[in-house]
N, C-alpha and C. Protein backbone atom coordinates (compact mmCIF):
# COMPACT_ATOMS: atom_id res chain seq x y z
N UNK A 1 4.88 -13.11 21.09
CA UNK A 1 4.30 -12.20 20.12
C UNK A 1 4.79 -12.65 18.74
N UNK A 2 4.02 -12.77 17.68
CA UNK A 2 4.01 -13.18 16.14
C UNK A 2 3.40 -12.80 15.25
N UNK A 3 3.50 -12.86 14.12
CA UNK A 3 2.50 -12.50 12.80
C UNK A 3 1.42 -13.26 12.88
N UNK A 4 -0.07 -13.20 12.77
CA UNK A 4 -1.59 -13.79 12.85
C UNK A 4 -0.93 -14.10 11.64
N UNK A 5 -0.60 -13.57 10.69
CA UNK A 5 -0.44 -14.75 9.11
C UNK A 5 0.71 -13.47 8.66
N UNK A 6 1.42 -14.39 8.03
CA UNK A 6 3.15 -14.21 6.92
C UNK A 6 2.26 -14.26 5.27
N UNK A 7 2.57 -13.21 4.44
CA UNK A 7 2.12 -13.20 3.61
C UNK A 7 3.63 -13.06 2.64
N UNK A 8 3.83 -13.85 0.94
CA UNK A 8 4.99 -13.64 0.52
C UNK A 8 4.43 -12.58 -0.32
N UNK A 9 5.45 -11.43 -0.40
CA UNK A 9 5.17 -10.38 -1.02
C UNK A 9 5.56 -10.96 -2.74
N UNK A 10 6.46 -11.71 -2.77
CA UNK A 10 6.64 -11.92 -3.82
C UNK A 10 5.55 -12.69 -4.67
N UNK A 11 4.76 -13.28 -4.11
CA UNK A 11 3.71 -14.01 -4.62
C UNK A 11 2.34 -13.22 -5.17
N UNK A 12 1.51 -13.64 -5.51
CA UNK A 12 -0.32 -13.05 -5.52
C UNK A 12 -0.79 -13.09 -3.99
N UNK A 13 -0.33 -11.75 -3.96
CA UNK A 13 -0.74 -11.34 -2.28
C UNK A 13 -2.52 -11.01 -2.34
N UNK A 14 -3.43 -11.03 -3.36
CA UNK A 14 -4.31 -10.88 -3.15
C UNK A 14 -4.73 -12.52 -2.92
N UNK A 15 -4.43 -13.19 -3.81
CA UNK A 15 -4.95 -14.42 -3.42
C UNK A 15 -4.75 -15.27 -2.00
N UNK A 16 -3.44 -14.80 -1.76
CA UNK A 16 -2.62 -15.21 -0.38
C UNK A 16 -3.90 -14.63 0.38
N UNK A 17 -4.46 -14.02 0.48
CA UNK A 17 -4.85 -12.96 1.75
C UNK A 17 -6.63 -13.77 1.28
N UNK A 18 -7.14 -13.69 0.17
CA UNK A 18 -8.16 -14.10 -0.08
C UNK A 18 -8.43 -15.75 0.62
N UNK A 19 -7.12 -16.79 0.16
CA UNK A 19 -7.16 -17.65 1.14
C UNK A 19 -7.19 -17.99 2.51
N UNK A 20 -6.90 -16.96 2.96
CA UNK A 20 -6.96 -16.19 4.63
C UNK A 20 -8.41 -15.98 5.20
N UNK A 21 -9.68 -16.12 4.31
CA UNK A 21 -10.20 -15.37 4.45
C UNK A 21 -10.07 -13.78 4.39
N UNK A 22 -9.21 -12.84 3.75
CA UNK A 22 -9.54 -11.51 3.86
C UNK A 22 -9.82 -11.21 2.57
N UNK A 23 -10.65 -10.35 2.29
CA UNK A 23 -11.12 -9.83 1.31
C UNK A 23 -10.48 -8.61 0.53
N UNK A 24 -10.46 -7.83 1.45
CA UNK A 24 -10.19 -6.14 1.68
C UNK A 24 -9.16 -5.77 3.19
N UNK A 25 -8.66 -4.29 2.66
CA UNK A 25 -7.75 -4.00 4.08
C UNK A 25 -7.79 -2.45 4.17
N UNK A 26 -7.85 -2.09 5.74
CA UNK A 26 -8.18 -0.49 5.80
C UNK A 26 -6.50 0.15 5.31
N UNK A 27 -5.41 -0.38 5.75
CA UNK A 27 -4.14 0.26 5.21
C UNK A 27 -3.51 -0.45 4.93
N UNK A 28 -2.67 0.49 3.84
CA UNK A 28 -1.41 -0.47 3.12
C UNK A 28 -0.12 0.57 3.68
N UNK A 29 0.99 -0.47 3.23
CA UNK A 29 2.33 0.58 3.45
C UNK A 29 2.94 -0.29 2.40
N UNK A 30 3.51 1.01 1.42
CA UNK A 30 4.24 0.59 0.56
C UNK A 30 5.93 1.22 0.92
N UNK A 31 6.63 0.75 0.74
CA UNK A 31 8.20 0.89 1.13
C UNK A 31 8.81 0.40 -0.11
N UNK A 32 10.36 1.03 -0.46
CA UNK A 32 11.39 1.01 -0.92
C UNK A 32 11.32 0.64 -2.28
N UNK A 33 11.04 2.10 -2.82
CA UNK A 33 10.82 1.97 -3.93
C UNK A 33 10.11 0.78 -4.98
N UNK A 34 8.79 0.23 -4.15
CA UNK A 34 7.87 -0.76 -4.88
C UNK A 34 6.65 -0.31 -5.25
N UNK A 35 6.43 0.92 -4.76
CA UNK A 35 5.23 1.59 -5.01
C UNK A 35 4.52 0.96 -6.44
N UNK A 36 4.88 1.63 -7.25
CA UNK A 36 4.02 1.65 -8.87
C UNK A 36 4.50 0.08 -9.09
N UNK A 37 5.14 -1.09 -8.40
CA UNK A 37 4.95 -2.39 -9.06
C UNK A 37 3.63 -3.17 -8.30
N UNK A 38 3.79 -2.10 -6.56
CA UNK A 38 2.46 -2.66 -5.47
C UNK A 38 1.35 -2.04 -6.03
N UNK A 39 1.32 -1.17 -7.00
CA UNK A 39 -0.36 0.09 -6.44
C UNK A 39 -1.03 -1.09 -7.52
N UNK A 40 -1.14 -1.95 -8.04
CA UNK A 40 -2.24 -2.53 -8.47
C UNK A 40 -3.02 -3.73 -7.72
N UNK A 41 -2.12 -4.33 -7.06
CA UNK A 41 -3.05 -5.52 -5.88
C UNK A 41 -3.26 -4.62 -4.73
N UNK A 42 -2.65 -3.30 -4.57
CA UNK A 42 -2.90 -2.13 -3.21
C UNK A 42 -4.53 -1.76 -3.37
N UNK A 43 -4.56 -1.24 -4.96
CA UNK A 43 -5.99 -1.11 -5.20
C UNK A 43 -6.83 -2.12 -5.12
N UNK A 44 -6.89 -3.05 -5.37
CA UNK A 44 -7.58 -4.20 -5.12
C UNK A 44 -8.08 -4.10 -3.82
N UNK A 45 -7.14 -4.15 -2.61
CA UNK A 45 -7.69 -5.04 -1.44
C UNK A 45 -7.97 -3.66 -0.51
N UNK A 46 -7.67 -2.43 -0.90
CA UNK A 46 -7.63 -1.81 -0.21
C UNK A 46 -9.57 -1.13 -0.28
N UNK A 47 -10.31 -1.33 1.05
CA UNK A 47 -11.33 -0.85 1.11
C UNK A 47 -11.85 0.99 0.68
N UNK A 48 -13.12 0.91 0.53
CA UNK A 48 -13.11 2.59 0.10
C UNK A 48 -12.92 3.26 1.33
N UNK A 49 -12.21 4.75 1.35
CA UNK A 49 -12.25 5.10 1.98
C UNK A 49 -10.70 4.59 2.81
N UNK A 50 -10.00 3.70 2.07
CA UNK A 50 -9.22 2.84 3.18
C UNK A 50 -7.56 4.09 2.72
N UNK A 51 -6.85 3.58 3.49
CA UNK A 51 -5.02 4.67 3.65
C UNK A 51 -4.19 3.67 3.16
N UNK A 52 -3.43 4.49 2.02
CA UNK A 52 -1.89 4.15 1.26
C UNK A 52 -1.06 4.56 2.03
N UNK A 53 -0.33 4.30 2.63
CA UNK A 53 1.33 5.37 3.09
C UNK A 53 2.69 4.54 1.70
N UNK A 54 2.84 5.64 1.57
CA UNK A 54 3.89 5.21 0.61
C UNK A 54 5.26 6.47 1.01
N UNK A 55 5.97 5.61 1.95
CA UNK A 55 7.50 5.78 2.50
C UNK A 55 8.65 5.33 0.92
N UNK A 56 8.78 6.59 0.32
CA UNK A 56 9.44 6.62 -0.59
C UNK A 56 9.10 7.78 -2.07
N UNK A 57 10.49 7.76 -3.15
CA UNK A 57 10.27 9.02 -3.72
C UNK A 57 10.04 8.64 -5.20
N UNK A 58 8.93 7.30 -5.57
CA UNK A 58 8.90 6.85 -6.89
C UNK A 58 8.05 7.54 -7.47
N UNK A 59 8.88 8.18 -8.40
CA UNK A 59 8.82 8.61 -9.85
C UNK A 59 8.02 8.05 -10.53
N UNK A 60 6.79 8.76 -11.50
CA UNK A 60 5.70 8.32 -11.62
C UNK A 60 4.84 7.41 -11.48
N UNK A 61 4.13 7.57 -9.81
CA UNK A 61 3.22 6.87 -9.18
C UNK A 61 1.68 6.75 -9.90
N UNK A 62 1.17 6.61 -10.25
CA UNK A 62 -0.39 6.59 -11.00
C UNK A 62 -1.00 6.21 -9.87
N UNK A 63 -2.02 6.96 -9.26
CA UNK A 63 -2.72 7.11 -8.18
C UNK A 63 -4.29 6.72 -9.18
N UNK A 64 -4.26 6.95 -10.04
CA UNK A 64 -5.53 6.89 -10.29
C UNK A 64 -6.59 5.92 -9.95
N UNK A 65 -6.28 4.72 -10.04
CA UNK A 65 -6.85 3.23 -9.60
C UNK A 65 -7.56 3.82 -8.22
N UNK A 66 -6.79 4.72 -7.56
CA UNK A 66 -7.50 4.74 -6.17
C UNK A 66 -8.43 5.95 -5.87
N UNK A 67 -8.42 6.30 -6.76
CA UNK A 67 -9.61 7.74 -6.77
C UNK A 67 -10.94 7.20 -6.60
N UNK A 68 -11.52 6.27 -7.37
CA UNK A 68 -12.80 5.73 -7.21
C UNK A 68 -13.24 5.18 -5.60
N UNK A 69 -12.24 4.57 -4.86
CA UNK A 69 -12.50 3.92 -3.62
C UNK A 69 -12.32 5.57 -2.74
N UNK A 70 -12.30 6.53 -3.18
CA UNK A 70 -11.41 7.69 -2.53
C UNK A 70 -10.58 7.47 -0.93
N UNK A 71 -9.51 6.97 -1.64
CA UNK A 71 -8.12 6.58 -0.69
C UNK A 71 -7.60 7.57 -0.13
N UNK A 72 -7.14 7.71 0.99
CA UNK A 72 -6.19 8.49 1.32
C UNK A 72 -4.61 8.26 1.21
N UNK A 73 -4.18 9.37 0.50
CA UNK A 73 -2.56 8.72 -0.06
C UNK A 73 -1.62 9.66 1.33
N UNK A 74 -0.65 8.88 2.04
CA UNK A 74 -0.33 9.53 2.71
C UNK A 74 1.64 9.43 2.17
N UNK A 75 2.63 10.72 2.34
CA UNK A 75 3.53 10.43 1.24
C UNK A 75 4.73 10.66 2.83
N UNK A 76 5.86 9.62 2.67
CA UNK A 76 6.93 10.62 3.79
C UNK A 76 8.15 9.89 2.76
N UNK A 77 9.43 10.51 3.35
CA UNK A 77 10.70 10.43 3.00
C UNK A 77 10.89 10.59 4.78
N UNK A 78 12.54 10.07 4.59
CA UNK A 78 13.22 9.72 5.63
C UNK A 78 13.72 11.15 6.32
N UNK A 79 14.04 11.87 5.48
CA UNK A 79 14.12 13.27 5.50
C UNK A 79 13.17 14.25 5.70
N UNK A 80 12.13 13.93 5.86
CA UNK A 80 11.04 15.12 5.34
C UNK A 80 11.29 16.79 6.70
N UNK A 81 11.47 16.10 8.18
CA UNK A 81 11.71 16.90 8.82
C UNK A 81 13.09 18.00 8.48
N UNK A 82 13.76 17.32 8.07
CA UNK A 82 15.17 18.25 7.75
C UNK A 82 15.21 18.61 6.58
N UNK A 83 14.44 18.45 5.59
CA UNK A 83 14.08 19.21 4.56
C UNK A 83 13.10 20.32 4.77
N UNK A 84 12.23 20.52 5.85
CA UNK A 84 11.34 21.67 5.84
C UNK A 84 11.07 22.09 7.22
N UNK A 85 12.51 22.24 8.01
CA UNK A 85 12.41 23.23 9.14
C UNK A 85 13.16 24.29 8.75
């Protein structure tokens, strides 16, 4: 069992993925505090209609980019259960 393709996050992950052949993607997951440096190639590749999960608590996120594709933003913390039982 392996990755179909290794993408460097540090690089132009849209182009990485465009050379792949992929165009677009139904979900993203953003993690550890990269959110608002990811949500602009997130918007890009992410299809309409397509899911953000963003596992983390960054401080002004601008969602807006993804209103037009109407995304679903889905939000957790590591905590969320023991904060609201």
């Amino acid at each position: 069992m392996g990755a179909d393709l290794v993408v460097d996050h540090a690089g132009d992950v849209v182009a990485q993925l465009a050379s792949a052949g992929i165009a677009a993607v139904d979900v993203a997951l953003s993690t550890a505090n990269s959110s608002p440096g990811n949500l602009p190639w997130i918007a890009k590749l992410l299809q309409p209609f397509g899911h953000l999960s963003v596992v983390n608590g960054s401080p002004g996120l601008d969602v807006n980019t993804l209103v037009p594709k109407a995304v679903s933003l889905h939000t957790e913390i590591i905590f969320s259960r023991l904060l609201n039982d």
